[in-house]
Protein backbone atom coordinates (compact mmCIF):
# COMPACT_ATOMS: atom_id res chain seq x y z
CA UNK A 1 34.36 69.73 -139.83
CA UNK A 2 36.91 67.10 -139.12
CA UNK A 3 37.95 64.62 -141.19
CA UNK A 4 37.16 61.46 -138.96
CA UNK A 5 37.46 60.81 -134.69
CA UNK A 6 41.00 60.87 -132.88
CA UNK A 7 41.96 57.48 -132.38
CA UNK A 8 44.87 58.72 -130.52
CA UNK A 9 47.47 55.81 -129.58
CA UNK A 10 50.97 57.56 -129.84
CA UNK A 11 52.84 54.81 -130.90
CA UNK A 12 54.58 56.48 -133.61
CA UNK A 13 55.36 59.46 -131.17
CA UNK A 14 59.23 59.19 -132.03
CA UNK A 15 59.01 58.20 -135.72
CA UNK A 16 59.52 61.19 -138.34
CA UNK A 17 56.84 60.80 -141.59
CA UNK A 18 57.01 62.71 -144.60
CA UNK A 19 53.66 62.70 -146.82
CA UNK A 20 53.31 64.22 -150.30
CA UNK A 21 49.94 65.41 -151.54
CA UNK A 22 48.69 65.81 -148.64
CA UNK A 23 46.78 69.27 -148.85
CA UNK A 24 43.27 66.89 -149.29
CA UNK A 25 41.86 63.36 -149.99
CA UNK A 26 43.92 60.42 -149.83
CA UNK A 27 46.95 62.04 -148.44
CA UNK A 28 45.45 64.10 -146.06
CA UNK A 29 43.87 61.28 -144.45
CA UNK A 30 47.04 59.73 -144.40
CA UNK A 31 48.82 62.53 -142.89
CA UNK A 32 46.08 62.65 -139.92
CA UNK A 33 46.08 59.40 -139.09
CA UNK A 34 49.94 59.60 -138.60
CA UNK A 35 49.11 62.22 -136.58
CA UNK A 36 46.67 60.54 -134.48
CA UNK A 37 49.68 57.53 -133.88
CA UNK A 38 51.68 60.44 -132.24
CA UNK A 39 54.05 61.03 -135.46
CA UNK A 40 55.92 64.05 -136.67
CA UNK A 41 54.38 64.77 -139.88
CA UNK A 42 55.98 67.21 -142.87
CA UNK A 43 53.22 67.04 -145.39
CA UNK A 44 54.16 68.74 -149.19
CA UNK A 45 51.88 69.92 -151.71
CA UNK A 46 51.33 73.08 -153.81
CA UNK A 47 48.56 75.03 -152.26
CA UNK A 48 48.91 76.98 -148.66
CA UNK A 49 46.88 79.12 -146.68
CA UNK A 50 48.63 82.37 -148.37
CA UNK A 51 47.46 81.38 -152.27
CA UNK A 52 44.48 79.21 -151.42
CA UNK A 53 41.55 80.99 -153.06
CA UNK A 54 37.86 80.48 -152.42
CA UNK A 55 37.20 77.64 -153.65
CA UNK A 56 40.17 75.67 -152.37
CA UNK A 57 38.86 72.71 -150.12
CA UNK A 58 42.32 72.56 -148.61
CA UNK A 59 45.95 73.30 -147.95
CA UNK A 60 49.09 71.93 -146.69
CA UNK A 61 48.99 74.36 -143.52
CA UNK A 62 45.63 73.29 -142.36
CA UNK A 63 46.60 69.34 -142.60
CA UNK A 64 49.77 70.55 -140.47
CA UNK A 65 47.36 72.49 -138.26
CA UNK A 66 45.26 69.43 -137.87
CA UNK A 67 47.46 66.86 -136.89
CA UNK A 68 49.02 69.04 -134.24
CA UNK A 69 45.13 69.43 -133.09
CA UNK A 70 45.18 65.66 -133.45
CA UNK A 71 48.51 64.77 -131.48
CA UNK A 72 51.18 64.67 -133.76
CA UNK A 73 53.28 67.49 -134.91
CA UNK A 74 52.31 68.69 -138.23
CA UNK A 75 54.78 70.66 -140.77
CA UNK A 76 53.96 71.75 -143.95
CA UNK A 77 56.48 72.64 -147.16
CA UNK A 78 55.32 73.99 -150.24
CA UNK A 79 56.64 71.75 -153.14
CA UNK A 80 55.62 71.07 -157.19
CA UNK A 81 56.45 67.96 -156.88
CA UNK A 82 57.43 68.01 -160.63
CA UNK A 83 60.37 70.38 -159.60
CA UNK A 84 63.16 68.19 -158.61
CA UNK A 85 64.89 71.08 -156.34
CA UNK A 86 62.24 71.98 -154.50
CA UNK A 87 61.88 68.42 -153.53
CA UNK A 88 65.29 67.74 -153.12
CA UNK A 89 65.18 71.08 -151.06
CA UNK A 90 62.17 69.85 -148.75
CA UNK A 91 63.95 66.21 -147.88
CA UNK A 92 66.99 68.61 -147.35
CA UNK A 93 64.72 70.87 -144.68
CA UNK A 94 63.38 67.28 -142.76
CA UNK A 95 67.06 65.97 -142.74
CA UNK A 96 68.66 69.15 -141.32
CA UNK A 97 65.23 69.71 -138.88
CA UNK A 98 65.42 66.10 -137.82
CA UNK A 99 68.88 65.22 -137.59
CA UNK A 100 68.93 62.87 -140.46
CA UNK A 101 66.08 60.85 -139.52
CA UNK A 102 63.21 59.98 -141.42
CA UNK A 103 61.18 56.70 -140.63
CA UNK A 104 58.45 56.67 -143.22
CA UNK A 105 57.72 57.94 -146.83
CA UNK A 106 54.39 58.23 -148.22
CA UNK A 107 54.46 59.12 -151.87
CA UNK A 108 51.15 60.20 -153.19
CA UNK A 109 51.01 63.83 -154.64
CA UNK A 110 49.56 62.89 -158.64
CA UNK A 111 48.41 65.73 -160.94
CA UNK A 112 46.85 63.15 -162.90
CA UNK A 113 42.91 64.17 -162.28
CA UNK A 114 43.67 68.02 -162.47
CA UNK A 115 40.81 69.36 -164.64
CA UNK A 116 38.99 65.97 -164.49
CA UNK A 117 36.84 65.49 -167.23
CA UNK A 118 34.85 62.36 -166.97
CA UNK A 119 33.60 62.45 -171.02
CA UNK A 120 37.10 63.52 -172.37
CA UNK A 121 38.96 61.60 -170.28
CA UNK A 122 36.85 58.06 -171.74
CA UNK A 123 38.06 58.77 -174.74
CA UNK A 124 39.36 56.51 -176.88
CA UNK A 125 43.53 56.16 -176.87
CA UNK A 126 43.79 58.15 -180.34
CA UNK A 127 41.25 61.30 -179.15
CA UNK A 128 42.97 61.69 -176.42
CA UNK A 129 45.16 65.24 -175.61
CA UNK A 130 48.50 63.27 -175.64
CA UNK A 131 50.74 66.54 -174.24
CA UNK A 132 47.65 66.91 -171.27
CA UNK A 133 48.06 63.79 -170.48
CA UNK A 134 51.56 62.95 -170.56
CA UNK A 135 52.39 66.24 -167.88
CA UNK A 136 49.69 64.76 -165.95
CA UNK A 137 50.09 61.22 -165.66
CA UNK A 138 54.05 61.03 -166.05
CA UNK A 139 55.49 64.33 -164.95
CA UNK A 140 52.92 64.39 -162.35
CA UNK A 141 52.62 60.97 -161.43
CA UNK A 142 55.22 58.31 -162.59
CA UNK A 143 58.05 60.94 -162.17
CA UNK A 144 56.88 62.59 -159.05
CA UNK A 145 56.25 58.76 -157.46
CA UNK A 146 59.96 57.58 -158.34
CA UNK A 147 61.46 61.00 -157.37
CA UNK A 148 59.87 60.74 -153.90
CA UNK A 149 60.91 57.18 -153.46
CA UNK A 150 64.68 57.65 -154.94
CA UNK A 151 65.47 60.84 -152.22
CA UNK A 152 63.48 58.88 -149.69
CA UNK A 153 64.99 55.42 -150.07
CA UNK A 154 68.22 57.72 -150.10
CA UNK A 155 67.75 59.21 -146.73
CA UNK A 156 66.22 55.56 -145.23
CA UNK A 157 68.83 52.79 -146.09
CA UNK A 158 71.85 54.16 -144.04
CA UNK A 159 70.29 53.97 -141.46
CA UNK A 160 68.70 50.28 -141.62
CA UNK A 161 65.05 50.66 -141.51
CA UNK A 162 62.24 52.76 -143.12
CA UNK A 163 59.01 52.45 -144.86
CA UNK A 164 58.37 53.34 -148.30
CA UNK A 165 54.71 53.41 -149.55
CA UNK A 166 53.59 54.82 -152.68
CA UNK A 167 50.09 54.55 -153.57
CA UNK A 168 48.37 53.85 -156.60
CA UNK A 169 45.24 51.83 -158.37
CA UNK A 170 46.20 48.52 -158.37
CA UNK A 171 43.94 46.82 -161.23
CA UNK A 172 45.32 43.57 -160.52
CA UNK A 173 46.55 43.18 -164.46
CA UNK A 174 43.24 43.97 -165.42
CA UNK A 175 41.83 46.87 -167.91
CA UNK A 176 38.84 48.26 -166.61
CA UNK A 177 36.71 49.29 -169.45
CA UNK A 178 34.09 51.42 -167.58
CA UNK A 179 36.89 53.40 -166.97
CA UNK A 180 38.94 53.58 -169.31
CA UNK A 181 42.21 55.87 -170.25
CA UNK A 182 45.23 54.00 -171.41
CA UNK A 183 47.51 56.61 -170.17
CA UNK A 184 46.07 56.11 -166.56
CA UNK A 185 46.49 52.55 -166.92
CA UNK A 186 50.27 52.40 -168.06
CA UNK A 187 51.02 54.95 -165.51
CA UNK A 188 49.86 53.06 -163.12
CA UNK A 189 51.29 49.75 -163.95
CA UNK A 190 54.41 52.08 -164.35
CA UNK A 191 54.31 52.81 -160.36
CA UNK A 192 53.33 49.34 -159.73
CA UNK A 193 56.32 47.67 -161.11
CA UNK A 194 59.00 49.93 -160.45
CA UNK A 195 57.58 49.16 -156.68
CA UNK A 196 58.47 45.40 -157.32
CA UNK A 197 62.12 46.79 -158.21
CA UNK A 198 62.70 48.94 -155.27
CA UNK A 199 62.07 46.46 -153.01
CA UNK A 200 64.01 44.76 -154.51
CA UNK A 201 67.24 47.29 -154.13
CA UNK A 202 66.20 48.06 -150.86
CA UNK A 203 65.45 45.09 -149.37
CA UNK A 204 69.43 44.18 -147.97
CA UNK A 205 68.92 47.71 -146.29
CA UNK A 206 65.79 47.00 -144.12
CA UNK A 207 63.93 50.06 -145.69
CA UNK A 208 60.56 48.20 -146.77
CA UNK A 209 58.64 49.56 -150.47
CA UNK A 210 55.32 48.67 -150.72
CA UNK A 211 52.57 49.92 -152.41
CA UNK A 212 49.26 51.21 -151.00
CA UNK A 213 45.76 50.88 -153.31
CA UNK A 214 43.10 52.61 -151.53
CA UNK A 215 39.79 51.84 -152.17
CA UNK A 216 36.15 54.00 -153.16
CA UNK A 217 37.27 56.61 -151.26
CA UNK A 218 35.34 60.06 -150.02
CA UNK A 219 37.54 62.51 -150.77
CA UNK A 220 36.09 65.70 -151.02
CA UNK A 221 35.76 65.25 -154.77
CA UNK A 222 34.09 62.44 -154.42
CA UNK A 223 31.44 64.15 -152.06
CA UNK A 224 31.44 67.19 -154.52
CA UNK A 225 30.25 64.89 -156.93
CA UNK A 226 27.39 63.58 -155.03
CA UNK A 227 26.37 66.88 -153.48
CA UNK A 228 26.91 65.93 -149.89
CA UNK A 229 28.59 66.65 -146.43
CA UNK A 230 30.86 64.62 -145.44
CA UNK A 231 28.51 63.16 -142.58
CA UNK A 232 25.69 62.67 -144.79
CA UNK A 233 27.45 59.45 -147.24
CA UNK A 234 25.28 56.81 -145.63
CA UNK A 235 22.29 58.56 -146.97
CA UNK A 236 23.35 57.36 -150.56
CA UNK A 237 23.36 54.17 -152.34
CA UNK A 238 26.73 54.48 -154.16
CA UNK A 239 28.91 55.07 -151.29
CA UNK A 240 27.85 52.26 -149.15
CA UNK A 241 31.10 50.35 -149.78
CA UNK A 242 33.29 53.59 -149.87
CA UNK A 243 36.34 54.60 -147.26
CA UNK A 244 37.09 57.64 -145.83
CA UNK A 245 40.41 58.47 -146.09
CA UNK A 246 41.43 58.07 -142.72
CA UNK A 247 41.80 54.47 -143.85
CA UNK A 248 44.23 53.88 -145.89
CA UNK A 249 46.37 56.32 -143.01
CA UNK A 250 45.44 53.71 -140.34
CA UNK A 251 46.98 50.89 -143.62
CA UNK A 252 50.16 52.69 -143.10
CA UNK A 253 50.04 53.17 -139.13
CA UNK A 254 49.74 49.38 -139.33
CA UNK A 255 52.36 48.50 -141.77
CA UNK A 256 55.20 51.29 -139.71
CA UNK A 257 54.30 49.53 -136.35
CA UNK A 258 54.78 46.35 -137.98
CA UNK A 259 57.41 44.78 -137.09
CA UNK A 260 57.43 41.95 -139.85
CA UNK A 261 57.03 44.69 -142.60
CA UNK A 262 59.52 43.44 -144.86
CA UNK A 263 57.49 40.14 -145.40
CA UNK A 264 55.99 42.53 -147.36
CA UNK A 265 58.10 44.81 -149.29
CA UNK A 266 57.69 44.89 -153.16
CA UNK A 267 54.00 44.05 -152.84
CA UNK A 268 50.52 45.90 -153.58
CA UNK A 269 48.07 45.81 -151.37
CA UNK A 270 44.07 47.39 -150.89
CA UNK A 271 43.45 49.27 -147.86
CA UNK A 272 40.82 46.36 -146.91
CA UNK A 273 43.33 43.88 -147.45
CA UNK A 274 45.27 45.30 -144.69
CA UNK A 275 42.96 46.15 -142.30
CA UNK A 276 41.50 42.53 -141.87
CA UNK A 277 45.12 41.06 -141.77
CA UNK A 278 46.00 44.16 -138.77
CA UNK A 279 42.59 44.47 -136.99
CA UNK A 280 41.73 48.07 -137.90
CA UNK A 281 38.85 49.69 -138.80
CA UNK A 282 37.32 52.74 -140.67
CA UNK A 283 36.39 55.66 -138.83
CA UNK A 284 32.58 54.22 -138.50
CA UNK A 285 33.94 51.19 -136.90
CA UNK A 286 33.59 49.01 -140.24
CA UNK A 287 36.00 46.58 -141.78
CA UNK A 288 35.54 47.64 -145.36
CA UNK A 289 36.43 44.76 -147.24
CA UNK A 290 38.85 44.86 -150.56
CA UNK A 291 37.67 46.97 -153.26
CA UNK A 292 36.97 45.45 -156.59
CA UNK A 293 35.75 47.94 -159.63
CA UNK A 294 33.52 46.07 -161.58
CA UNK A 295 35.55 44.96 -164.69
């Protein structure tokens, strides 16, 4: 079943995008919705067609598959995004397959929900499996997030424009104790400020950083959880302020078209946020405001 409708407008047909993690959920969406704007899309991640097993709800070749079905051109490379060859390797593939050029960077592979545990994952900072949770939330997140933005703010700035956009939960300073994990929250505020300083560095260069918070979203996990389709979310309570994941990808269609974008650089924003300051909407034709967990 597809993701969400074509809303095919090819105004990013000559723009080169690179998208990590984009094998399912957030990035996917992403990816497609580049696609739909006409893009050339490379999209990263560890699992492909050849080692997917049965349970696998997706892979980095049928992303690539879909946005070619969508419009774009869709290219997938296999890459741990905790091994710093293979990702200096893929940005080396994109720059010799497209003559240098890269336009935007969306950094959002994170290993830090592999083997999600909701009880074990609440506990407190002392009970917690320090080792898991460093690889996960560091190796997998912080250091995958600046690695991706230091080779693609490398490839951007000689050439005087770009968009960097790394996403992230944006807690606006705030500790939300329904959900908590202290290691998820100082990764996260890791991502967040080193955003603030990349701008920052980047900003004489006309490459824009900026950082991307979706909200509720219905990622297939999310649906796995609730025991649904992905057409049958409006039949439940909980999801009735969610996203699909197509929107945060129409967030960054907005913000690469934009031609102001570095009035933003070095800022956070929510995927609702965006879409009532560009005009866009969710695949069901909603604004979805702002998300806000409760606190």
């Amino acid at each position: 079943m597809p993701l969400g409708p074509v809303m095919s407008d090819p105004v990013m047909k000559d723009r080169v995008c690179l998208v990590t993690g984009a094998s399912r959920g957030v990035g996917k969406g992403i990816a497609l919705a580049l696609g739909d704007a006409g893009a050339t899309v490379y999209v990263t991640g560890r699992t492909t067609d050849a080692d997917a097993d049965a349970g696998t709800r997706g892979t980095i070749d049928r992303t690539a598959f879909e946005i070619s079905e969508r419009g774009g051109r869709g290219l997938a490379i296999r890459c741990d995004h905790t091994n710093e060859p293979e990702v200096a390797a893929a940005f080396d593939r994109i720059a010799a397959e497209q003559d240098g050029r890269l336009d935007v960077v969306v950094s959002n592979a994170w290993g830090g929900y592999e083997a999600y545990d909701a009880g074990e994952f609440s506990l407190p900072f002392w009970e917690q499996p320090f080792s898991a949770r460093w690889a996960g939330m560091f190796e997998a997140g912080v250091k995958a997030h600046l690695l991706t933005c230091q080779l693609g703010a490398r490839a951007m700035q000689t050439r005087g424009s770009g968009l960097l956009v790394a996403t992230l939960s944006w807690d606006r300073d705030r500790y939300y104790e329904q959900y908590p994990n202290v290691f998820y929250y100082a990764s996260s505020q890791a991502v967040r400020r080193a955003l603030i300083a990349i701008g920052a560095d980047l900003k004489p260069s006309g490459v824009a950083a900026i950082g991307l918070a979706p909200g509720f979203t219905r990622t297939e996990k999310v649906l796995d959880a609730f025991g649904i389709g992905a057409s049958e979310w409006e039949s439940v309570e909980a999801l009735a302020m969610s996203e699909s994941p197509l929107y945060p990808g129409r967030a960054v269609v907005a913000l690469a078209t934009d031609p102001q974008v570095m009035e933003r650089t070095g800022g956070v924003f929510k995927s609702g946020e965006l879409a009532e300051a560009y005009g866009f909407t969710d695949i069901d034709g909603r604004v979805v405001p702002p998300f806000e967990p409760p606190v």
